[in-house]
N, C-alpha and C. Protein backbone atom coordinates (compact mmCIF):
# COMPACT_ATOMS: atom_id res chain seq x y z
N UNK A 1 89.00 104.58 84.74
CA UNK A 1 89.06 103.14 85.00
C UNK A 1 90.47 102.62 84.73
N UNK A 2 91.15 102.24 86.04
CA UNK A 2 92.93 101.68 85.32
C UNK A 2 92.24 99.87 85.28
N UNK A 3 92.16 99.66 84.63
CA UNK A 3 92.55 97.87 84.28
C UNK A 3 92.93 97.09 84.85
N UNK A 4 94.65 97.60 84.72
CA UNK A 4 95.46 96.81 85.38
C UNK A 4 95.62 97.10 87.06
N UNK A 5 94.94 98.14 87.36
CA UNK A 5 95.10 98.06 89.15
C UNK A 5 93.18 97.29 89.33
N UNK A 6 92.64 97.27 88.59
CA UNK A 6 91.38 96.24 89.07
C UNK A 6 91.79 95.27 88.83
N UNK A 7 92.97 94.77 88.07
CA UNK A 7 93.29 93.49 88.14
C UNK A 7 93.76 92.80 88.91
N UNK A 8 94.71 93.71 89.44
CA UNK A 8 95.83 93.36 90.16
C UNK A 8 95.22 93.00 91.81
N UNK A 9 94.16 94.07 92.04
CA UNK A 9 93.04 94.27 92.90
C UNK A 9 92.46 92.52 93.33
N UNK A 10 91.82 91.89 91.77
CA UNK A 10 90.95 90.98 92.04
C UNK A 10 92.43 89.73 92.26
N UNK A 11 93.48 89.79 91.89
CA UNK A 11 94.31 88.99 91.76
C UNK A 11 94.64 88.69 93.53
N UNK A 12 94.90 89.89 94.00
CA UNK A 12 94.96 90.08 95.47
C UNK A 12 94.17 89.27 96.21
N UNK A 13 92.92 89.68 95.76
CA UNK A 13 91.59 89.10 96.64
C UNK A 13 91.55 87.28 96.84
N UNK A 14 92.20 86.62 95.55
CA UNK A 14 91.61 85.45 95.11
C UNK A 14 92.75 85.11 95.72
N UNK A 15 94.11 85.75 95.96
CA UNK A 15 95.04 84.70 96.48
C UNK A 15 94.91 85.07 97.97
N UNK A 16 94.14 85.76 98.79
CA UNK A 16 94.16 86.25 100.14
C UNK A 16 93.01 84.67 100.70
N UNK A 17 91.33 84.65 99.49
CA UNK A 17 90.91 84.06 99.65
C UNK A 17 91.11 82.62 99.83
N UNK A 18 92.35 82.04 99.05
CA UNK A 18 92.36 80.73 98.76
C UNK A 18 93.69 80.28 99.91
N UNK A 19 94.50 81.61 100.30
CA UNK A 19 95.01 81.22 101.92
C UNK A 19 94.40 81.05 102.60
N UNK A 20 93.24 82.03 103.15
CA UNK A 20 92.37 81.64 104.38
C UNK A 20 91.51 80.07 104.08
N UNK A 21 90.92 79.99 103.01
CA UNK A 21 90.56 78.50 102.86
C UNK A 21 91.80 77.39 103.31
N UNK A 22 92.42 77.70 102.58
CA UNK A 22 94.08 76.65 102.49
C UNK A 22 94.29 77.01 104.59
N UNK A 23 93.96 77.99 105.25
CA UNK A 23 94.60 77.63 106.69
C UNK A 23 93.25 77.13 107.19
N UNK A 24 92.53 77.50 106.99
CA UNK A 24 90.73 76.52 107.49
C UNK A 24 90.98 75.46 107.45
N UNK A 25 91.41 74.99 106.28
CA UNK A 25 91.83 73.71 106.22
C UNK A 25 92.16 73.14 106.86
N UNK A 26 93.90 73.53 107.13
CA UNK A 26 94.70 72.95 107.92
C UNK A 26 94.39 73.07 109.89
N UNK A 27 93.23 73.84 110.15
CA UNK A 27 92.56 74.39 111.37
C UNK A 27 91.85 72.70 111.76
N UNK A 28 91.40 72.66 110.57
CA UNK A 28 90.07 71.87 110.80
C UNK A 28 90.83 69.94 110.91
N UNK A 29 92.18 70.03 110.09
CA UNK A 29 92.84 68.77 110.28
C UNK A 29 93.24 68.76 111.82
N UNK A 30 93.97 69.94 111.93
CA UNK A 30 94.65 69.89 113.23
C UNK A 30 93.60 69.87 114.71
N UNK A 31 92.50 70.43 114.31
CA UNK A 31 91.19 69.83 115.67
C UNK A 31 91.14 68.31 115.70
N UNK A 32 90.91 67.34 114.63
CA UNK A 32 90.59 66.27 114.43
C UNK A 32 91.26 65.31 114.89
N UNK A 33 92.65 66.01 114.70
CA UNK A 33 93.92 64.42 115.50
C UNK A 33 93.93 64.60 116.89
């Protein structure tokens, strides 16, 4: 079990996740105008 590469792992995930939210976002402003 390395630690620090499951960390680094979930660290990856959460900032991959919170781009694709963060461009949904900006998807969903840019339909609206």
């Amino acid at each position: 079990m390395d630690l620090h590469r499951l960390a680094v792992g979930i660290f990856r995930n959460a900032i991959s996740f919170a781009s694709e939210r963060a461009r949904f976002r900006n998807f969903r402003e840019l339909s609206k105008a």
